[in-house]
N, C-alpha and C. Protein backbone atom coordinates (compact mmCIF):
# COMPACT_ATOMS: atom_id res chain seq x y z
N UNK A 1 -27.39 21.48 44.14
CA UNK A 1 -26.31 21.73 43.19
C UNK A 1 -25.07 20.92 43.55
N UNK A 2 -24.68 20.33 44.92
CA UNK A 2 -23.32 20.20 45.50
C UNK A 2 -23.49 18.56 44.68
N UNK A 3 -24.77 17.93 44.83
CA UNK A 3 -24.85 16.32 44.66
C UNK A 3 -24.83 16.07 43.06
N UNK A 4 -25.12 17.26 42.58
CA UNK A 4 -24.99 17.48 40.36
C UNK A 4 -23.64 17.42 40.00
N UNK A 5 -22.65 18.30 40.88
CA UNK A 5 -21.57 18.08 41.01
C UNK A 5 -20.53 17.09 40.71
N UNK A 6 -21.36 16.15 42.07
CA UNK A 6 -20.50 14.81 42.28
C UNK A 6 -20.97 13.68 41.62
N UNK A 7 -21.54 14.15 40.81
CA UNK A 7 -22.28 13.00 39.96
C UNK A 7 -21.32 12.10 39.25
N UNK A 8 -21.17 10.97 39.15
CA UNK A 8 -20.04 10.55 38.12
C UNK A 8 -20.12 11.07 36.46
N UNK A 9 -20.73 11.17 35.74
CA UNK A 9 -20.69 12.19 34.24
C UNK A 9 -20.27 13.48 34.84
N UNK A 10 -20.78 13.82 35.74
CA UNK A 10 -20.39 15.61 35.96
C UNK A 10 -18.84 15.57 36.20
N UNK A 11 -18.78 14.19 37.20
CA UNK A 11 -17.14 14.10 37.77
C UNK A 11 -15.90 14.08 36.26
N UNK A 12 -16.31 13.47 35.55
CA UNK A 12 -16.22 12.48 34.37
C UNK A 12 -15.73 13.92 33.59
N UNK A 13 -16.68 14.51 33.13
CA UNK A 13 -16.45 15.82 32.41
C UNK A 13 -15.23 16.91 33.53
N UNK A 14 -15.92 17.38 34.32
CA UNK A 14 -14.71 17.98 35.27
C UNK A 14 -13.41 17.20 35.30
N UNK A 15 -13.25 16.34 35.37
CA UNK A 15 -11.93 15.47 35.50
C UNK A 15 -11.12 15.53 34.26
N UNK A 16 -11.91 16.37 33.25
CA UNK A 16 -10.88 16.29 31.81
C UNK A 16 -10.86 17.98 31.59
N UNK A 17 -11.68 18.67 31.90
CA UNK A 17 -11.69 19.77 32.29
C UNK A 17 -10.94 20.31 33.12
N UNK A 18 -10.94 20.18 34.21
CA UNK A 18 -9.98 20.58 35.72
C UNK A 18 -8.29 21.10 34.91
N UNK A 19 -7.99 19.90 34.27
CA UNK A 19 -6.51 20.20 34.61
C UNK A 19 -5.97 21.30 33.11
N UNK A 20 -6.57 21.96 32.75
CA UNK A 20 -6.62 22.78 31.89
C UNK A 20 -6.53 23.63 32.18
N UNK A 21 -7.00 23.96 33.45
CA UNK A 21 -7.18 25.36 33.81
C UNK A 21 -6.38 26.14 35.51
N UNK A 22 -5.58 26.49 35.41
CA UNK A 22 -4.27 27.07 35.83
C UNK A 22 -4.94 27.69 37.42
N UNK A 23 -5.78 28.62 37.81
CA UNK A 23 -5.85 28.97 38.45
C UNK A 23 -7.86 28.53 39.12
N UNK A 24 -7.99 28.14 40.20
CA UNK A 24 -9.23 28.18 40.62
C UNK A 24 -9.68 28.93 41.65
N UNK A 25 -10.27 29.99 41.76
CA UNK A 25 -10.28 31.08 42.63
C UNK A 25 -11.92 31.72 42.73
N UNK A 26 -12.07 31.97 43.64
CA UNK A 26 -13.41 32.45 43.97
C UNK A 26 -14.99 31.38 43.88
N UNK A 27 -14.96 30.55 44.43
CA UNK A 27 -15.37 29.40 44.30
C UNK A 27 -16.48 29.05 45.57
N UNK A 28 -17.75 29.01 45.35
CA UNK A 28 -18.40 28.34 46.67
C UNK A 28 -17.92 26.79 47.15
N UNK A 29 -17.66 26.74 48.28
CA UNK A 29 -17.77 25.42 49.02
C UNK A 29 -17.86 24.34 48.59
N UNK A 30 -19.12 24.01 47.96
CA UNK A 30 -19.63 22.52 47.08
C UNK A 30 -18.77 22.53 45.68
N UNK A 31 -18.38 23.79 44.43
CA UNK A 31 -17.65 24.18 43.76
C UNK A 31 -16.09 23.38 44.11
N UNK A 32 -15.39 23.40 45.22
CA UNK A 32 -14.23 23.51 45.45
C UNK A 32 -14.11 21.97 45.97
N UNK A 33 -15.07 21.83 46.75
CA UNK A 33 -14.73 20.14 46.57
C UNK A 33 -14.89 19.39 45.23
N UNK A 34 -16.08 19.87 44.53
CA UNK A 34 -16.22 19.02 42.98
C UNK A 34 -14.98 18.99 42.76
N UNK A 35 -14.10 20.60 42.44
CA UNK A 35 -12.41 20.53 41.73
C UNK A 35 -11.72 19.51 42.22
N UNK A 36 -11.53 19.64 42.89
CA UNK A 36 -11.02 18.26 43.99
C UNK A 36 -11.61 16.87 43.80
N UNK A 37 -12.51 16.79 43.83
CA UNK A 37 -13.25 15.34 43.61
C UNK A 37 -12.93 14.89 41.77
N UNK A 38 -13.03 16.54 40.97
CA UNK A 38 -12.66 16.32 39.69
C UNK A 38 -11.47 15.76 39.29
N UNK A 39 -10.06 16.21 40.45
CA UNK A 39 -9.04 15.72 39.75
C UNK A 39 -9.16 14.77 40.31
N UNK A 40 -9.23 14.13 41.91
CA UNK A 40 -9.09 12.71 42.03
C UNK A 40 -9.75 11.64 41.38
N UNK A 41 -10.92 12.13 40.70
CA UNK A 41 -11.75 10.86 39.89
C UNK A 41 -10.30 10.80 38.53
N UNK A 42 -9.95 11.91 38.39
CA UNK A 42 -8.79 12.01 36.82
C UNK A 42 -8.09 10.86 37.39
N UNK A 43 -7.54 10.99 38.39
CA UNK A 43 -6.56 9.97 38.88
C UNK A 43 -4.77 10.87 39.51
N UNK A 44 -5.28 12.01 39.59
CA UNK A 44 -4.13 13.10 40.29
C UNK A 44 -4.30 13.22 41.84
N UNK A 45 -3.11 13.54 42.09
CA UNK A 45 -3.08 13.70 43.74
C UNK A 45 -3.49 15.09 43.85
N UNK A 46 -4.14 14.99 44.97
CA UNK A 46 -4.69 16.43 45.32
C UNK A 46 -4.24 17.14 47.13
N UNK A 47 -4.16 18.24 46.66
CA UNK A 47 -3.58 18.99 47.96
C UNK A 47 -4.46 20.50 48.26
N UNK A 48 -5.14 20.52 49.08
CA UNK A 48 -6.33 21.52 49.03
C UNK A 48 -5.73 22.43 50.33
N UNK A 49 -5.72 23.53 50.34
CA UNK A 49 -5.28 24.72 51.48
C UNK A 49 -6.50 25.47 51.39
N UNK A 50 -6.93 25.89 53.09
CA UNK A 50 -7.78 26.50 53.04
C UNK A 50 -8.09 26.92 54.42
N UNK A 51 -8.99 28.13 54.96
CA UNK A 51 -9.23 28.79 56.24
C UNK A 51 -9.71 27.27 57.29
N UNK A 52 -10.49 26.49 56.30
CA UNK A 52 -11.29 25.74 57.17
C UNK A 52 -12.73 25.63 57.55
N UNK A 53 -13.27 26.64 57.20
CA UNK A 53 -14.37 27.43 57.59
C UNK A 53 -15.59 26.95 56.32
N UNK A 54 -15.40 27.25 55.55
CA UNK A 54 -16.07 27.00 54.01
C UNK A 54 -15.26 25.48 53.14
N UNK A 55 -14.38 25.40 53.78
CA UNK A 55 -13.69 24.15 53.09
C UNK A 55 -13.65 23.03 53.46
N UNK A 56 -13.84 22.51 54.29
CA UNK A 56 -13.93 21.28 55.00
C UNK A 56 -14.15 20.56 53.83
N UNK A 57 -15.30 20.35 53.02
CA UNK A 57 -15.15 19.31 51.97
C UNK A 57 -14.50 19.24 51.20
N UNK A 58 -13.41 20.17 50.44
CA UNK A 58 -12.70 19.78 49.64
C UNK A 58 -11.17 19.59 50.40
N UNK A 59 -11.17 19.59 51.59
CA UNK A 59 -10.18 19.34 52.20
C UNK A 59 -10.10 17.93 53.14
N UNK A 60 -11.54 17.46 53.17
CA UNK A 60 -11.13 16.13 53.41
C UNK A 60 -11.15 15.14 52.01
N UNK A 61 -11.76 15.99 51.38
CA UNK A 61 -11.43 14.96 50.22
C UNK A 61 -10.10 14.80 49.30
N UNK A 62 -9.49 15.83 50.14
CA UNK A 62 -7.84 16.07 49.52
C UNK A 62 -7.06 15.27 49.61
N UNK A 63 -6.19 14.53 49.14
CA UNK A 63 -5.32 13.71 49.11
C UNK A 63 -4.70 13.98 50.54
N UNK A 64 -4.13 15.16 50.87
CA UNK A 64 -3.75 16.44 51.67
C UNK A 64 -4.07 17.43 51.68
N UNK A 65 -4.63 17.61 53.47
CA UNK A 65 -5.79 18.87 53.41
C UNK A 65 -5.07 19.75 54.65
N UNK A 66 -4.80 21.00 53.94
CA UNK A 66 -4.26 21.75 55.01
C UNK A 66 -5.25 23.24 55.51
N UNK A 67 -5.34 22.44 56.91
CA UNK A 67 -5.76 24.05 57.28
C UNK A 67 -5.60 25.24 58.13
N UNK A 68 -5.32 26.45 57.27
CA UNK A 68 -4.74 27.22 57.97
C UNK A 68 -5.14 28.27 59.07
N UNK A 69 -4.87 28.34 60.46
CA UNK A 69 -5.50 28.60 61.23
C UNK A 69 -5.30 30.29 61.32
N UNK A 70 -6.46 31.08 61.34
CA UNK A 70 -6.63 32.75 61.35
C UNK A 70 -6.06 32.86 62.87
N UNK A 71 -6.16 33.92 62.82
CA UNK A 71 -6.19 35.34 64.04
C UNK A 71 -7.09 36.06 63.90
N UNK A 72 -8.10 35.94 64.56
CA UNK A 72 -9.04 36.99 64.48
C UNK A 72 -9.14 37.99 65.27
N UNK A 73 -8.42 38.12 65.84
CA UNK A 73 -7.93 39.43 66.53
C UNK A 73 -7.14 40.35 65.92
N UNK A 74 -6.29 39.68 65.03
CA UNK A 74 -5.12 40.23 64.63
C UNK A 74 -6.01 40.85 63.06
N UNK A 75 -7.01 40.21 62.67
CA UNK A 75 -7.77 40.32 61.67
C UNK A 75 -8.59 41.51 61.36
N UNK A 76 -9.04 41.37 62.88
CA UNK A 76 -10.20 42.39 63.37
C UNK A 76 -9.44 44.18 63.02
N UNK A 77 -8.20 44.21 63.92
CA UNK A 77 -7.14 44.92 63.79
C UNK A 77 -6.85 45.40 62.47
N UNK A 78 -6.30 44.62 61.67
CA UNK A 78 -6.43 45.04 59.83
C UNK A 78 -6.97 45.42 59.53
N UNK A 79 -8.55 44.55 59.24
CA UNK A 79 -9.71 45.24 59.22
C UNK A 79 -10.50 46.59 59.01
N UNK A 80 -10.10 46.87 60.44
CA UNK A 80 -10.40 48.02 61.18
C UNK A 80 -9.60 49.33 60.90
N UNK A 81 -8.58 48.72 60.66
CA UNK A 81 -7.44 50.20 59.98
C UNK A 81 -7.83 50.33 58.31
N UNK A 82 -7.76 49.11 57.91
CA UNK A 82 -8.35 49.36 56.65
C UNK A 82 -9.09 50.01 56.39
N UNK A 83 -9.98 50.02 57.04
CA UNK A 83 -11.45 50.87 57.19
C UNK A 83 -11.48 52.40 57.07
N UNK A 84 -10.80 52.48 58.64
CA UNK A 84 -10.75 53.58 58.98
C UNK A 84 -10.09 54.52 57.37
N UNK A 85 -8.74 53.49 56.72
CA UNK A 85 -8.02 54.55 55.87
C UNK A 85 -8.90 54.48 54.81
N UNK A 86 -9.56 53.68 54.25
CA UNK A 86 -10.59 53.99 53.45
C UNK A 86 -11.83 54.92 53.82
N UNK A 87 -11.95 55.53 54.68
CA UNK A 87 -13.12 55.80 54.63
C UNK A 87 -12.70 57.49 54.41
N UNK A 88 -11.55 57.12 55.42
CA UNK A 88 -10.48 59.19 55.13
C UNK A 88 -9.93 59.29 53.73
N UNK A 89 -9.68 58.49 52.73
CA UNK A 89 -9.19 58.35 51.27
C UNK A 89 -10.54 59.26 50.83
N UNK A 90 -11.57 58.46 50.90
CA UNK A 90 -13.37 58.77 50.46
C UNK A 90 -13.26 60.39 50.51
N UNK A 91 -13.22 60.42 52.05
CA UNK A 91 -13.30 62.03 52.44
C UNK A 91 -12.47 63.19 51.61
N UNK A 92 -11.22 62.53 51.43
CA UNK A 92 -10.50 63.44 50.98
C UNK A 92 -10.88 63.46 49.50
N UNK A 93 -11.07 62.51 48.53
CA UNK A 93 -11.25 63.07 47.34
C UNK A 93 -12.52 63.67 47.26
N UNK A 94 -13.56 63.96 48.53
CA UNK A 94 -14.43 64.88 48.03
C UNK A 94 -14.13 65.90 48.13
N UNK A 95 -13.03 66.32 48.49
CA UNK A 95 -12.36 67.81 49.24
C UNK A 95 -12.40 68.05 50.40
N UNK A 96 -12.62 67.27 51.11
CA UNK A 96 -12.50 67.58 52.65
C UNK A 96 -11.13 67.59 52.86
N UNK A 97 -11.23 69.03 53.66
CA UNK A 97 -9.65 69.18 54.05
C UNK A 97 -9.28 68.50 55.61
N UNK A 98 -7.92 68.23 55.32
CA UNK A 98 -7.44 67.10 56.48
C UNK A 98 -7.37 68.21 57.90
N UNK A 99 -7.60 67.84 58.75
CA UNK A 99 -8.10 68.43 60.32
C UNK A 99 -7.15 67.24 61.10
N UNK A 100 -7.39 68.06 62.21
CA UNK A 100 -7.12 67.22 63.42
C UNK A 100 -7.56 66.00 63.55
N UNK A 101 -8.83 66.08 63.45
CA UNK A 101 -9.33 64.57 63.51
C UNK A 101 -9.37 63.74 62.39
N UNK A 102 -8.81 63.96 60.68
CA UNK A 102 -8.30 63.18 60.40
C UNK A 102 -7.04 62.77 60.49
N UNK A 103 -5.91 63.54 61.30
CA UNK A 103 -4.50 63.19 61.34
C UNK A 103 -5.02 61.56 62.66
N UNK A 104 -6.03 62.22 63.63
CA UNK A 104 -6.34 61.39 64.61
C UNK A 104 -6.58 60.01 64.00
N UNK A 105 -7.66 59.99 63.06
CA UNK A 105 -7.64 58.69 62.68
C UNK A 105 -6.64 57.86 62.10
N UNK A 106 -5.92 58.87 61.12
CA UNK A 106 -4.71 58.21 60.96
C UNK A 106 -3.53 57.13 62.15
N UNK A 107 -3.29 58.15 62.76
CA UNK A 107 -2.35 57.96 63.79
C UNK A 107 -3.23 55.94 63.97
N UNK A 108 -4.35 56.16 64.74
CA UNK A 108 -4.95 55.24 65.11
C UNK A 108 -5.13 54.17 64.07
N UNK A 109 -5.17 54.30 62.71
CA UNK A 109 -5.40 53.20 62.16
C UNK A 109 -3.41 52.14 61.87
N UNK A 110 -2.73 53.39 61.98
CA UNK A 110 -1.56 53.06 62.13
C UNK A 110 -1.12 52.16 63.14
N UNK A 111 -1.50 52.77 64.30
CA UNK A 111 -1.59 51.98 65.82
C UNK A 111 -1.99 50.39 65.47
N UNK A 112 -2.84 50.75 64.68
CA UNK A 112 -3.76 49.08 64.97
C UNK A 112 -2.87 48.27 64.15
N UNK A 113 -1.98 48.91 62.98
CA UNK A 113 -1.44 47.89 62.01
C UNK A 113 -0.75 47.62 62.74
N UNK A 114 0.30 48.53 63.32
CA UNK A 114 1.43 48.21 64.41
C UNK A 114 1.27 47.06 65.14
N UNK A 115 0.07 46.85 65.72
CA UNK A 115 -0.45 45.97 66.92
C UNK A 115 -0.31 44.85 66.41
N UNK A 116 -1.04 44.68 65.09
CA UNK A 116 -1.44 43.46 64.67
C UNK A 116 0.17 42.57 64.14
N UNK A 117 1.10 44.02 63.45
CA UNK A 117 2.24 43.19 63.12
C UNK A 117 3.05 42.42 64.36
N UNK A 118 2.88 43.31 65.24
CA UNK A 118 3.32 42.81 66.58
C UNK A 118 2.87 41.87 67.24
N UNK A 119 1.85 41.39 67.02
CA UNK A 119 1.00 39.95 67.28
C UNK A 119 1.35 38.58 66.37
N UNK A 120 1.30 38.96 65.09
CA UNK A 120 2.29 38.61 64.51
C UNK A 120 3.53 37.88 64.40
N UNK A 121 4.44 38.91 64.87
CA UNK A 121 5.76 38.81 65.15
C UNK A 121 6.07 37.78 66.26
């Protein structure tokens, strides 16, 4: 699929296509370089932001390719509180009444945001 893409007609069509459309979001890998490859065949400068991870091709093919480096610690942390408060949200709208050990999880998923802003910071 990635080489149908870059085909020159495929480029050709995408390249008159592309700039029509305002937002590009949720996109596999080979997808996100075509966009990219679409506007530079148009003849536009291109500037691609991305984790790094899944993007490498449309970020070297970027005019300017920026990539932005995670925390995965600090990630893990979010994550993990996220979790935790979703999973006590779940509980509670089945009627489970709040206990000790959900104030506990609370406290703790709090902790972790704390941490992470503080890593952060």
């Amino acid at each position: 699929e990635k080489s149908f893409l870059l085909q020159p007609k495929t480029l050709k069509f995408l390249s008159e296509l592309a700039p029509l459309i305002s937002v590009f979001a949720r996109h596999a890998p080979h997808q996100k370089e075509a966009i990219v490859a679409a506007f530079n065949h148009g003849g536009h400068r291109t500037l691609m932001v991305g984790d790094g991870t899944n993007d490498v091709g449309a970020l070297k093919r970027a005019h300017v390719g920026i990539s932005i480096i995670s925390a995965p610690g600090v990630e893990a942390k979010h994550r993990d509180a996220s979790n935790a408060l979703t999973k006590m949200k779940k509980k509670s709208k089945k009627g489970a009444k709040a206990g000790k050990k959900t104030k506990r999880v609370f406290e703790q998923a709090l902790q972790q945001l704390r941490e992470a802003q503080e890593e952060l910071d």
